[in-house]
C-alpha atoms as a PDB file:
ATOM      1  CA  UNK A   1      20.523 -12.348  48.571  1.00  0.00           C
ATOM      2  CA  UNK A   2      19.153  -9.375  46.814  1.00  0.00           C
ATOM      3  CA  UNK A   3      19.278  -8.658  42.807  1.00  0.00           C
ATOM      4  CA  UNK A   4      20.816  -6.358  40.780  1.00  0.00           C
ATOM      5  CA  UNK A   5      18.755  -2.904  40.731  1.00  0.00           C
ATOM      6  CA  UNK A   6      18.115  -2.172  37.393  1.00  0.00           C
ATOM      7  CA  UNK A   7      17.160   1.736  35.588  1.00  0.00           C
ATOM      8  CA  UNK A   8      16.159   1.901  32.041  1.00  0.00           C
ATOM      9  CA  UNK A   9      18.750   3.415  30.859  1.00  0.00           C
ATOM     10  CA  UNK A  10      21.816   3.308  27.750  1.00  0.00           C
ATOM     11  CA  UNK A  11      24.827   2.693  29.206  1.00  0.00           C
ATOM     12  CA  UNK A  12      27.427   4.008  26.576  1.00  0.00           C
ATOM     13  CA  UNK A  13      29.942   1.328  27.544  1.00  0.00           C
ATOM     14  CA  UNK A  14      30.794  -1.936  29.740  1.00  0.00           C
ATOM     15  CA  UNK A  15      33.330  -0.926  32.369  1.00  0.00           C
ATOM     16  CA  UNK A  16      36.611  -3.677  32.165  1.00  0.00           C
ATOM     17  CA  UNK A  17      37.227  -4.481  35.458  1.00  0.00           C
ATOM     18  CA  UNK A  18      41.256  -4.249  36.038  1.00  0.00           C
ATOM     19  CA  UNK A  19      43.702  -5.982  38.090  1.00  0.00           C
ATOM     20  CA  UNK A  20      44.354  -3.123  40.452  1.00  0.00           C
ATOM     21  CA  UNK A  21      40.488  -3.591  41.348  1.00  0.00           C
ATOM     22  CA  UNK A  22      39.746  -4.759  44.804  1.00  0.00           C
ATOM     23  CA  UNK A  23      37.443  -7.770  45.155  1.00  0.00           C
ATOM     24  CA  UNK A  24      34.183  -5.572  46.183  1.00  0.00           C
ATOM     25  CA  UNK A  25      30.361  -6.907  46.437  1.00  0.00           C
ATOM     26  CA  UNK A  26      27.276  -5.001  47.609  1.00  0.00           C
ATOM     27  CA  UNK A  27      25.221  -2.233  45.706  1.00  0.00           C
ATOM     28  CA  UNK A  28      27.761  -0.548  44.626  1.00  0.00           C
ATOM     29  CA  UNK A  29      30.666  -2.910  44.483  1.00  0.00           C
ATOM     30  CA  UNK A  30      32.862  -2.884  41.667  1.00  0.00           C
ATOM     31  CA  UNK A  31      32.239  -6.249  41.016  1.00  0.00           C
ATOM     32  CA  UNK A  32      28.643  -5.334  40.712  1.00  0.00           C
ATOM     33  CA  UNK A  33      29.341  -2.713  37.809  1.00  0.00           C
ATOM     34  CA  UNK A  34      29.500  -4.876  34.714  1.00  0.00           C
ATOM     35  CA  UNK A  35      26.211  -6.650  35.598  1.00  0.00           C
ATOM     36  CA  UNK A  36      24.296  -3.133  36.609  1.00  0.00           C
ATOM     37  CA  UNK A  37      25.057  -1.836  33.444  1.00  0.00           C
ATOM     38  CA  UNK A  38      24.362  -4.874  31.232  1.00  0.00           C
ATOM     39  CA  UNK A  39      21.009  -5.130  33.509  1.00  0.00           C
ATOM     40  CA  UNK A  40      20.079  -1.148  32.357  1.00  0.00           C
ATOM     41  CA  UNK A  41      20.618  -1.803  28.652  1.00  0.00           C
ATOM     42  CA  UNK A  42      18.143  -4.496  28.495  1.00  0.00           C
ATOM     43  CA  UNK A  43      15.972  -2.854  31.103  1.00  0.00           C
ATOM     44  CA  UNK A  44      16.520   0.214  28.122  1.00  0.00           C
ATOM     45  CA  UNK A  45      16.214  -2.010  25.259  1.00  0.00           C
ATOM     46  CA  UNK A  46      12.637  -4.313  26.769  1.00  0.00           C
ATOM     47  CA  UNK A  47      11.083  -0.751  27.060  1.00  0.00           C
ATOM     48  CA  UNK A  48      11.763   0.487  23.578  1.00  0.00           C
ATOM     49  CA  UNK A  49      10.286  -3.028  22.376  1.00  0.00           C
ATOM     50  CA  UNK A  50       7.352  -2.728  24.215  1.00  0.00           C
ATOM     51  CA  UNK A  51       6.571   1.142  23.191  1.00  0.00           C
ATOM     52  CA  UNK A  52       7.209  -0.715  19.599  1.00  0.00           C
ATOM     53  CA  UNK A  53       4.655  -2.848  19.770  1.00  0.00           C
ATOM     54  CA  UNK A  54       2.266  -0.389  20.632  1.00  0.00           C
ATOM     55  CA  UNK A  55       2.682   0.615  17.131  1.00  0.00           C
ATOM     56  CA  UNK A  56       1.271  -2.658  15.167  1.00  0.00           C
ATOM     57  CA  UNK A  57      -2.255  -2.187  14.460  1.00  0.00           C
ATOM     58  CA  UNK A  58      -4.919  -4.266  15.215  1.00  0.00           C
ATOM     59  CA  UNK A  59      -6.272  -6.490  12.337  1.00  0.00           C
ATOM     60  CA  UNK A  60      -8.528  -9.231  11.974  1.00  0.00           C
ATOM     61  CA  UNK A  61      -7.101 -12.337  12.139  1.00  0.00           C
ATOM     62  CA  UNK A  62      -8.858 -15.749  12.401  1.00  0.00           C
ATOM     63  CA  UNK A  63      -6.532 -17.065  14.842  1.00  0.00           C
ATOM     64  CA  UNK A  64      -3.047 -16.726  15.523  1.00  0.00           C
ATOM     65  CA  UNK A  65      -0.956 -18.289  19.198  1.00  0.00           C
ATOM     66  CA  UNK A  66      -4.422 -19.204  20.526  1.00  0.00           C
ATOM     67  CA  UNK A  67      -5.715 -15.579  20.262  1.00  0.00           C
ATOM     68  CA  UNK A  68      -8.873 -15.228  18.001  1.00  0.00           C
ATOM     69  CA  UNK A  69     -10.726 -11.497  16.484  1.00  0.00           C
ATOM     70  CA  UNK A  70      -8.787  -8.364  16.262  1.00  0.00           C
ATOM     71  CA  UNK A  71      -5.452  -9.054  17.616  1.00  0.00           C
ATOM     72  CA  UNK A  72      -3.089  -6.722  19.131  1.00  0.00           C
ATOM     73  CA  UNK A  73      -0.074  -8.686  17.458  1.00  0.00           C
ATOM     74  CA  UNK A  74       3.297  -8.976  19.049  1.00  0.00           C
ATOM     75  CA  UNK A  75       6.400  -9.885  17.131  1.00  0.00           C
ATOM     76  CA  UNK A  76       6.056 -13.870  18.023  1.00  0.00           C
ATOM     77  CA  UNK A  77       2.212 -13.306  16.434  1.00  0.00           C
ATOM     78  CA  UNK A  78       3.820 -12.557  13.249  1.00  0.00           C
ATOM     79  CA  UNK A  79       5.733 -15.172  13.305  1.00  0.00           C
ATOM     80  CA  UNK A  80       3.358 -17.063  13.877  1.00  0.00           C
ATOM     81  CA  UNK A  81       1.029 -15.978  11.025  1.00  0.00           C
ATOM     82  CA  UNK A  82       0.493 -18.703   8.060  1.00  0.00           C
ATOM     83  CA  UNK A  83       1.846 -17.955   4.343  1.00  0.00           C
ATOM     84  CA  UNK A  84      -2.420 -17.478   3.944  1.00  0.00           C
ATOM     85  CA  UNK A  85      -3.207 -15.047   6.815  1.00  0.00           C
ATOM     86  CA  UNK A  86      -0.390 -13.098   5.837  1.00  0.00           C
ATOM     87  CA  UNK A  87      -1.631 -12.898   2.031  1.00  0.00           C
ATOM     88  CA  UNK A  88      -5.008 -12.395   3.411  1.00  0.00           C
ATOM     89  CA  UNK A  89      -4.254  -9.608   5.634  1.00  0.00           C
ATOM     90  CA  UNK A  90      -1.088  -7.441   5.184  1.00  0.00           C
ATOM     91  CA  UNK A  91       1.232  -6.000   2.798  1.00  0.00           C
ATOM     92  CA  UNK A  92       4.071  -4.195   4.022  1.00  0.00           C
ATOM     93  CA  UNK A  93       2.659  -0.361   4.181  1.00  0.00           C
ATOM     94  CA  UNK A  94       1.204   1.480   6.657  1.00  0.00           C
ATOM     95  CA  UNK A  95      -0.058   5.437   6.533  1.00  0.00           C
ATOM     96  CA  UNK A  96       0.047   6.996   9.825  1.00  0.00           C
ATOM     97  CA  UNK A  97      -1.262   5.933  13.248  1.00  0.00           C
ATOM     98  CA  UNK A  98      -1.223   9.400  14.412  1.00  0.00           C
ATOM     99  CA  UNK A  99       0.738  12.517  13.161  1.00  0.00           C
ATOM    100  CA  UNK A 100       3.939  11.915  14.951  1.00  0.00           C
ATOM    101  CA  UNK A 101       4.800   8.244  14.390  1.00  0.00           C
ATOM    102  CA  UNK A 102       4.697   6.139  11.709  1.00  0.00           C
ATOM    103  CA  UNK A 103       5.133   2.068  10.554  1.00  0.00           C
ATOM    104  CA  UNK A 104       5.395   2.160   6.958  1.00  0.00           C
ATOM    105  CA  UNK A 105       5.037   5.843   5.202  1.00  0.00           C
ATOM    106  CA  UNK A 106       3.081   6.102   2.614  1.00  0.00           C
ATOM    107  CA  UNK A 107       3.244   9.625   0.140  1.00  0.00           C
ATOM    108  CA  UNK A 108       0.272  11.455   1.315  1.00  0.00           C
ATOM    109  CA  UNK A 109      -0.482  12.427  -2.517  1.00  0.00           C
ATOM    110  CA  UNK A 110      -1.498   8.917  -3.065  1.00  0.00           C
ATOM    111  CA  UNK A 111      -5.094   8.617  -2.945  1.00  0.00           C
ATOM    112  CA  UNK A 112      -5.739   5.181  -2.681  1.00  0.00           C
ATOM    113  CA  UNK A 113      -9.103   3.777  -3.481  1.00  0.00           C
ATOM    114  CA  UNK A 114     -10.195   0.990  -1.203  1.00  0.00           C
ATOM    115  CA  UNK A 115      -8.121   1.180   1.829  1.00  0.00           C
ATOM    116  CA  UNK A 116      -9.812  -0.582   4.984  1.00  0.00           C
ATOM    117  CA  UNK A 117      -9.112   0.491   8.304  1.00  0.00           C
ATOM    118  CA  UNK A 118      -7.885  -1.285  11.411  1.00  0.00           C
ATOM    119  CA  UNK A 119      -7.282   0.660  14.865  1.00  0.00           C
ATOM    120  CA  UNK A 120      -7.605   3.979  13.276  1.00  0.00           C
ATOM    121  CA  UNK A 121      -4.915   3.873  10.843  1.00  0.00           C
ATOM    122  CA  UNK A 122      -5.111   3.006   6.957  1.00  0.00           C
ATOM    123  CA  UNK A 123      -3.425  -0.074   5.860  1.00  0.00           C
ATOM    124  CA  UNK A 124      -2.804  -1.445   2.533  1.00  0.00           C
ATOM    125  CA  UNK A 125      -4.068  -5.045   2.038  1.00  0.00           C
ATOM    126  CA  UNK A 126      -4.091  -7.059  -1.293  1.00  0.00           C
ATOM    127  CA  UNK A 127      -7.650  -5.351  -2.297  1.00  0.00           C
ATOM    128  CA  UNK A 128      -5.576  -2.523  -3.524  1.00  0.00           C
ATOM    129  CA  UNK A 129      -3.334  -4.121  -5.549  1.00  0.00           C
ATOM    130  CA  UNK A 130      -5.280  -6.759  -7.624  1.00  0.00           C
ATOM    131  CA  UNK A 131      -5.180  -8.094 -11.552  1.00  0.00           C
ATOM    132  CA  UNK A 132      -7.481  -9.687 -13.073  1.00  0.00           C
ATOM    133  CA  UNK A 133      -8.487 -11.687 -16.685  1.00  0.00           C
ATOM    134  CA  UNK A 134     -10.697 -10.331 -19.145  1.00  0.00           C
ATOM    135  CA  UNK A 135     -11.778 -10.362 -22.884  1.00  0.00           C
ATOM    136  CA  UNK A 136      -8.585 -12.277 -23.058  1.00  0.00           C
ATOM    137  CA  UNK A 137      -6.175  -9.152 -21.503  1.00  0.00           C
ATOM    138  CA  UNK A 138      -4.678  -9.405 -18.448  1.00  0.00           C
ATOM    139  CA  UNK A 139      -5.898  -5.779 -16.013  1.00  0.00           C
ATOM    140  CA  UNK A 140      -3.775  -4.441 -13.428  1.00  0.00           C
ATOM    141  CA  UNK A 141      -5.530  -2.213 -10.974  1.00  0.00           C
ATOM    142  CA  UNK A 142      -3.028  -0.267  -8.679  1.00  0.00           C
ATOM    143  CA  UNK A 143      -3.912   1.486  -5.135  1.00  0.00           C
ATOM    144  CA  UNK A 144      -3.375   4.612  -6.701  1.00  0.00           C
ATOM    145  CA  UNK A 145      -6.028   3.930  -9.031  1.00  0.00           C
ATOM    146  CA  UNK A 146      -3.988   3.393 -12.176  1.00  0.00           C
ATOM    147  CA  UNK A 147      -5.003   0.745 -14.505  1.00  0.00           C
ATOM    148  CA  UNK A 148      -2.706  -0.770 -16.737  1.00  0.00           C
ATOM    149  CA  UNK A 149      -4.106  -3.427 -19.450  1.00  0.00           C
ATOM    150  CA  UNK A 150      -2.243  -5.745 -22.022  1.00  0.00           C
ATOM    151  CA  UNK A 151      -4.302  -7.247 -24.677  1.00  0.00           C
ATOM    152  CA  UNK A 152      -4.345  -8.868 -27.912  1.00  0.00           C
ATOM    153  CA  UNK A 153      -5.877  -7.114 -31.404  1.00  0.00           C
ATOM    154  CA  UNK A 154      -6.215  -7.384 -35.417  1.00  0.00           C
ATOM    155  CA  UNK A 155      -5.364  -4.279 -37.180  1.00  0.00           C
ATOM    156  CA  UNK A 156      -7.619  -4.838 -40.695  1.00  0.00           C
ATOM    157  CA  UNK A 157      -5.456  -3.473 -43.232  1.00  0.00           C
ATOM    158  CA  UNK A 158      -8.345  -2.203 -45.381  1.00  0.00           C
ATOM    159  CA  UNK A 159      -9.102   0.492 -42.684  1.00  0.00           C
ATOM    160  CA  UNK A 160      -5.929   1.936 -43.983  1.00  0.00           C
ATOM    161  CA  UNK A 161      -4.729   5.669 -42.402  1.00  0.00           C
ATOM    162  CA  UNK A 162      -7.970   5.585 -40.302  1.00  0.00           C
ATOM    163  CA  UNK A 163      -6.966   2.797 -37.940  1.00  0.00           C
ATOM    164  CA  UNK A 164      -8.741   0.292 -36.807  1.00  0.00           C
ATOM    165  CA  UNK A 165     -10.771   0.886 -33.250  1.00  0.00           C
ATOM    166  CA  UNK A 166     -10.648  -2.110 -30.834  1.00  0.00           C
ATOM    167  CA  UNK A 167     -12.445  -1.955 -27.467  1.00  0.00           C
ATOM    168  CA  UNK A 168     -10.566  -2.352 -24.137  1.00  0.00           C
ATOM    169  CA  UNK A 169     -10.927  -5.270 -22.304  1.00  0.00           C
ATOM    170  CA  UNK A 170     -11.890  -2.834 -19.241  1.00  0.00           C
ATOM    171  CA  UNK A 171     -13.223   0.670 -19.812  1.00  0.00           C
ATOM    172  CA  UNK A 172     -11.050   3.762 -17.855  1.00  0.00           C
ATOM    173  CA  UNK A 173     -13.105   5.437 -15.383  1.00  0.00           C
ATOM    174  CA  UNK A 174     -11.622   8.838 -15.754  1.00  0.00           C
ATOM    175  CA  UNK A 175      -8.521   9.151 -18.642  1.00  0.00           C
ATOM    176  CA  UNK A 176      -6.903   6.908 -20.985  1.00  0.00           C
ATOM    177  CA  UNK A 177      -3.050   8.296 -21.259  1.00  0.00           C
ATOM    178  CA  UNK A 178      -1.491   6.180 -23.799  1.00  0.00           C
ATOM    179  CA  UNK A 179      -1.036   2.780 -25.309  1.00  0.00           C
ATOM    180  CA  UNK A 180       1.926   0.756 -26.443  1.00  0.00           C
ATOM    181  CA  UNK A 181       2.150  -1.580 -29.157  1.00  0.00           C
ATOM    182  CA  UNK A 182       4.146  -4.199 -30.603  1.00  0.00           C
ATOM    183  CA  UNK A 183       3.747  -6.727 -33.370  1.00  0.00           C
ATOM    184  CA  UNK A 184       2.108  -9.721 -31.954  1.00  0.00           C
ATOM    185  CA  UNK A 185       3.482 -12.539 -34.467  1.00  0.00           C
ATOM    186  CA  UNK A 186       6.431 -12.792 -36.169  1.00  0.00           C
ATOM    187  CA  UNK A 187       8.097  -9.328 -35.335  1.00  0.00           C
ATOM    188  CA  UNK A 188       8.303  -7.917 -38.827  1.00  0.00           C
ATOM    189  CA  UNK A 189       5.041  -5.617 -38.649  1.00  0.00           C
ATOM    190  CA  UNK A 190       5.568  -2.300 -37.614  1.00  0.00           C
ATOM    191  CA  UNK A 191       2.449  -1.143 -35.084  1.00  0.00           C
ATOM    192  CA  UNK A 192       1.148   1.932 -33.265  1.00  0.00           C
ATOM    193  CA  UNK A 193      -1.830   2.461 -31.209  1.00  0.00           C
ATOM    194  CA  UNK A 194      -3.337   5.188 -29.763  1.00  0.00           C
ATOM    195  CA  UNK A 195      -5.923   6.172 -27.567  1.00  0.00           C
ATOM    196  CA  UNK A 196      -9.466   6.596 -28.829  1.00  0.00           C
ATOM    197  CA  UNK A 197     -12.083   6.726 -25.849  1.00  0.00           C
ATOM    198  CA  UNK A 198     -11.925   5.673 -22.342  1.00  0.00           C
ATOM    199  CA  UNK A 199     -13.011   2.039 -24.008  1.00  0.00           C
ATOM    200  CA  UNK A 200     -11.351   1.821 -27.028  1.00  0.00           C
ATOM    201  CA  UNK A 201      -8.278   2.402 -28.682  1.00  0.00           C
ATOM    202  CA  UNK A 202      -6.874   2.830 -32.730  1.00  0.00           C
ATOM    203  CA  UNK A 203      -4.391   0.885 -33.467  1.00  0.00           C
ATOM    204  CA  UNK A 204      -2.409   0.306 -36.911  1.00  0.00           C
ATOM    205  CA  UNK A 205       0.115  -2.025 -38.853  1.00  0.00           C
ATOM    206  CA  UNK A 206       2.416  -1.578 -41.626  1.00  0.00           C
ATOM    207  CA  UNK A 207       4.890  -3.821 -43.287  1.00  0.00           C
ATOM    208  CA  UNK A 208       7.093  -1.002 -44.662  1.00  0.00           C
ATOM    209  CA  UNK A 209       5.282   1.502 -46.615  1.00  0.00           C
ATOM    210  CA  UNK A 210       1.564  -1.319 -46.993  1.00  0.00           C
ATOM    211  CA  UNK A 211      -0.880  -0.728 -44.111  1.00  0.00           C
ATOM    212  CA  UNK A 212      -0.758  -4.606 -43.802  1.00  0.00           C
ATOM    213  CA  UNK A 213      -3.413  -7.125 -41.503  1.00  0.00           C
ATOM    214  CA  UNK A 214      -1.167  -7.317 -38.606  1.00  0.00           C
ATOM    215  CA  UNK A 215      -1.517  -9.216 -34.754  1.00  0.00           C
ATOM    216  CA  UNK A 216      -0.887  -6.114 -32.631  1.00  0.00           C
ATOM    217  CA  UNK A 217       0.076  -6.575 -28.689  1.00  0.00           C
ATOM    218  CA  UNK A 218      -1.239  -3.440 -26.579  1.00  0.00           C
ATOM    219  CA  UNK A 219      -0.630  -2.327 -23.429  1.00  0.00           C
ATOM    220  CA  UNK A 220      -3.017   0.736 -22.329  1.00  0.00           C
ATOM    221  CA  UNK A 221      -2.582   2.847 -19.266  1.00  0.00           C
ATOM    222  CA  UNK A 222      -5.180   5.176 -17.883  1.00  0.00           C
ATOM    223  CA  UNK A 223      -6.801   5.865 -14.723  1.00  0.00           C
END
């Protein structure tokens, strides 16, 4: 008894076999025809899986379906990846393994600042996208290299026009854009804040016309 010879290769369609058809076996029965062209589209469809897989980079993994060190990993290795490894290791963006294919695009104006790199390509991991508490404010650092921080101040209402200046809870390595602010208390103080130096900003508080001692909420953006 011999099997079905299979080609990778897309059959467009199933043929129906019809009730004129005559009961026919061998290579190229009619019988045969249903089952030669199912047998090509998964012949097709196991080779465009495995050229897939070629694609996933190699990362370090402790262990993962018995396979320890940098793993090649297959889809079942994902699947098999703890909520940990998977926090550890990935997040979902990849740059480029080479210039004609792609996993996960990435702009190529992004610089990013720590990116490690696994089988020759540049993946994101949680190291470039991280927060952090300090001085009390909460820092996010992005991949890109922007840092946003929110933080809690006093505006002392016998600075008056000239503001009070208030350090950041992280200094900006390059620029400080801008800063938001909002009354920190009740809701009835009217604040601004603006950027002073890379570590400190000026902020202010008013209850309508009187510079008054106000709890102002910042958020500061820079890079």
């Amino acid at each position: 008894m011999a099997n079905v010879k299979e080609n990778e290769k897309w059959e467009p369609g199933i043929y129906q076999l019809e009730t004129t058809d005559p009961v026919m076996g061998g290579e190229d029965g009619i019988d045969n025809l249903q089952a030669k062209q199912l047998a090509n589209r998964t012949s097709y469809l196991k080779k465009q899986i495995e050229n897939v897989s070629k694609l996933i980079p190699t990362v370090p993994v402790q262990s993962v379906n018995g396979k320890i060190g940098d793993v090649q990993l297959s889809a079942a290795d994902f699947d098999a990846l703890t909520e940990q490894q998977l926090l550890e290791n990935f997040l979902p963006a990849q740059k480029q393994l080479n210039k004609n294919s792609a996993v996960y695009d990435v702009v190529d104006l992004v610089k990013f600042q720590q990116r490690p790199v696994f089988n020759n390509s540049g993946v994101i991991t949680l190291g470039d996208y991280r927060y952090d508490l300090n001085n009390g404010g909460v820092v996010l650092r992005r991949a890109d290299g922007l840092i946003i921080q929110k933080f809690t101040a006093n505006y002392n209402e016998s600075h008056g026009e000239t503001g009070t200046v208030v350090s950041l809870p992280v200094t900006f390595p390059t620029v400080f854009y801008f800063a938001i602010a909002g009354d920190a208390y009740s809701g009835c103080h009217t604040t601004s804040a603006i950027p002073n130096s890379t570590s400190s900003v000026r902020i202010w508080g008013k209850t309508g016309n009187n510079y008054t001692q106000s709890s102002v909420q910042i958020v500061a953006i820079g890079r």
